[in-house]
Protein backbone atom coordinates (compact mmCIF):
# COMPACT_ATOMS: atom_id res chain seq x y z
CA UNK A 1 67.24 25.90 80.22
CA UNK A 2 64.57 28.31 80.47
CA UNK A 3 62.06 27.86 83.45
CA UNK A 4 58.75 28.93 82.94
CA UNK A 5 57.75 30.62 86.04
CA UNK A 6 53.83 31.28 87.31
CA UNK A 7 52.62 34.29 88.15
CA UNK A 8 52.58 32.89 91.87
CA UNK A 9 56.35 32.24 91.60
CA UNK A 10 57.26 35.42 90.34
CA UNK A 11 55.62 37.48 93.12
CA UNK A 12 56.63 34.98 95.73
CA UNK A 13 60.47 35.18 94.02
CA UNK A 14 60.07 39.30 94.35
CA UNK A 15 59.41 38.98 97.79
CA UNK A 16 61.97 36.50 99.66
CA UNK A 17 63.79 38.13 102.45
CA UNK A 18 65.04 35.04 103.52
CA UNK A 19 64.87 31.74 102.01
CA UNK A 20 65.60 28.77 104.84
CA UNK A 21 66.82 26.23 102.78
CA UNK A 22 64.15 23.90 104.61
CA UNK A 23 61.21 24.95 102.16
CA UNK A 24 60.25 27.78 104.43
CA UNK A 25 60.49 31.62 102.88
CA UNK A 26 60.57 34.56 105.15
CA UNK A 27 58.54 37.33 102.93
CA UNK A 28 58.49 40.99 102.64
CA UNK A 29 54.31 42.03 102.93
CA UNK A 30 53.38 45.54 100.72
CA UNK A 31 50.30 45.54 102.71
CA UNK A 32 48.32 44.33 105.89
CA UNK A 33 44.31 44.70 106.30
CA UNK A 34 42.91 44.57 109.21
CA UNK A 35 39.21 44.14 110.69
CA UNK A 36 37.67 44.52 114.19
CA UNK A 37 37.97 40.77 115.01
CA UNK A 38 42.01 39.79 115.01
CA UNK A 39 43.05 43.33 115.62
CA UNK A 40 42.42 44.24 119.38
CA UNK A 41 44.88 40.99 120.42
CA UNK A 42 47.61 42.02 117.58
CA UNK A 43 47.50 45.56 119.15
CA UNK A 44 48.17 44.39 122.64
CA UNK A 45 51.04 42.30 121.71
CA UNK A 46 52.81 45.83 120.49
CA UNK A 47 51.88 47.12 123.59
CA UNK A 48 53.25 44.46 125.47
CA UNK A 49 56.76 44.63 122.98
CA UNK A 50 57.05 48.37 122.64
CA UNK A 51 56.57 48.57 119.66
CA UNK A 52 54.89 50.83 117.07
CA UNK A 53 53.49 50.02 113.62
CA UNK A 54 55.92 50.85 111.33
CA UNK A 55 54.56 51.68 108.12
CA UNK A 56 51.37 53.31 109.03
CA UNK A 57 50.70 54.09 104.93
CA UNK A 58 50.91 50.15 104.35
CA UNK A 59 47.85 49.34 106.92
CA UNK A 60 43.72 49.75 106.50
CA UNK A 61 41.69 48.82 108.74
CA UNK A 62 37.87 47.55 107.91
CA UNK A 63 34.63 47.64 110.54
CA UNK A 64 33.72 44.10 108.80
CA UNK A 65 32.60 41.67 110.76
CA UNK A 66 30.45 43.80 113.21
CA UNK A 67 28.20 45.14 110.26
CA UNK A 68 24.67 44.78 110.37
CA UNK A 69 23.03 43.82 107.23
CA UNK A 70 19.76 45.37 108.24
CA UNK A 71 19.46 48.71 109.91
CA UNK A 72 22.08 51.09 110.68
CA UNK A 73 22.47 50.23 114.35
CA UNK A 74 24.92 47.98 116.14
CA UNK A 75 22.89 46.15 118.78
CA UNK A 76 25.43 43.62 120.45
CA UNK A 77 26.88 44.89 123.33
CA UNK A 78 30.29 43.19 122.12
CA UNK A 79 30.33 44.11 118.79
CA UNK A 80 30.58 47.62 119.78
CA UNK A 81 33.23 47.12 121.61
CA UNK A 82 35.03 45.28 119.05
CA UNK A 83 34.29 48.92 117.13
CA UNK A 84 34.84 50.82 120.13
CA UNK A 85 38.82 48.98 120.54
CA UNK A 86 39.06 49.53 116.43
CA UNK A 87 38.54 52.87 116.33
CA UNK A 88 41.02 53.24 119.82
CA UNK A 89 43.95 51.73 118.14
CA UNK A 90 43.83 52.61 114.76
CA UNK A 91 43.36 56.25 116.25
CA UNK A 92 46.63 55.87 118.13
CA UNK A 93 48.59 54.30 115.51
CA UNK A 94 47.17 56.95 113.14
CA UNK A 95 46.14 54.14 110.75
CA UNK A 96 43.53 55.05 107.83
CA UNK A 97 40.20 52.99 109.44
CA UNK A 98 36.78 52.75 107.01
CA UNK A 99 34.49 52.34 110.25
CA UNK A 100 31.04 51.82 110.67
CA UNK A 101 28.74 54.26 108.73
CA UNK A 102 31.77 55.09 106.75
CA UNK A 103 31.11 55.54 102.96
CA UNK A 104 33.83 53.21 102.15
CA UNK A 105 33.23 50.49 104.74
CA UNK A 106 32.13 46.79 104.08
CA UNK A 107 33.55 43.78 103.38
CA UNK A 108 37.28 43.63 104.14
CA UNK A 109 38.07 41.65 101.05
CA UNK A 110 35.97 43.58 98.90
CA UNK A 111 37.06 47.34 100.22
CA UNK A 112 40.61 46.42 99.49
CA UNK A 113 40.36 45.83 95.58
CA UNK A 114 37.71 48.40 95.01
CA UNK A 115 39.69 50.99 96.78
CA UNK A 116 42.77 50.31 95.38
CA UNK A 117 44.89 48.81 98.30
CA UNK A 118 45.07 45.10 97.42
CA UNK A 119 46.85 45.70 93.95
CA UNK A 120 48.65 42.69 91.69
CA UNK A 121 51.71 41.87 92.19
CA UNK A 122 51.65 42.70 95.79
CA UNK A 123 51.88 40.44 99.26
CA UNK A 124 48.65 41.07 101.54
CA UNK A 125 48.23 39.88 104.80
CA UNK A 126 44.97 40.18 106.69
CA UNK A 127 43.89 38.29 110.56
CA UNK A 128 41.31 35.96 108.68
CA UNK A 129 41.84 32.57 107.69
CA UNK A 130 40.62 33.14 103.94
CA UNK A 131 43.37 35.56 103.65
């Protein structure tokens, strides 16, 4: 019998490493986006490993959150350092960064698609719980 399969399926399907047998899936991600929030404490844990990012190419990172709507100035103290630890890591990692006053920055979510990194058919992962 043929299974009809959803679109959901077949992407999820492409991308088992592992299944578990226990209804968990260990999945390969294409990508990972990344904003100013999530990132300093994910950077610190491969500090705190040794390790490096692996696939640079596979990463953008988004001054998102920190943003003002109005004005082109950044007024809380810890919001620039959110930027400030950003533009640190994804310097050291040599990881492609649209930062504040950049002509590509904004939204996270919406940066991705319009610039061609979030594409269909691929896994995404990104430090937000919308994600």
């Amino acid at each position: 019998m043929n299974e009809k399969l959803s679109i959901f399926d077949k992407i999820w399907n492409a991308h088992i490493v592992e299944d578990r047998g226990d209804g968990t899936c260990l999945l390969y991600i294409d990508r990972h986006l990344m904003h100013e929030v999530t990132s300093p404490q994910a950077f610190e844990a491969l500090k705190e490993n040794g390790y490096k990012v692996r696939h640079v190419n596979k990463v953008l990172a988004v001054a998102d959150h920190i943003t003002p709507t109005k004005g082109d100035e950044i007024k809380d103290e810890e919001a620039k350092l959110q930027l400030q630890k950003l533009e640190e890591n994804t310097s050291k990692h040599g990881i492609r960064l649209y930062s504040f006053k950049h002509e590509n920055n904004g939204v996270c979510h919406v940066v991705a698609p319009e610039q061609g990194f979030s594409l269909p058919g691929v896994t995404l992962v990104c430090g937000d719980s919308h994600t």
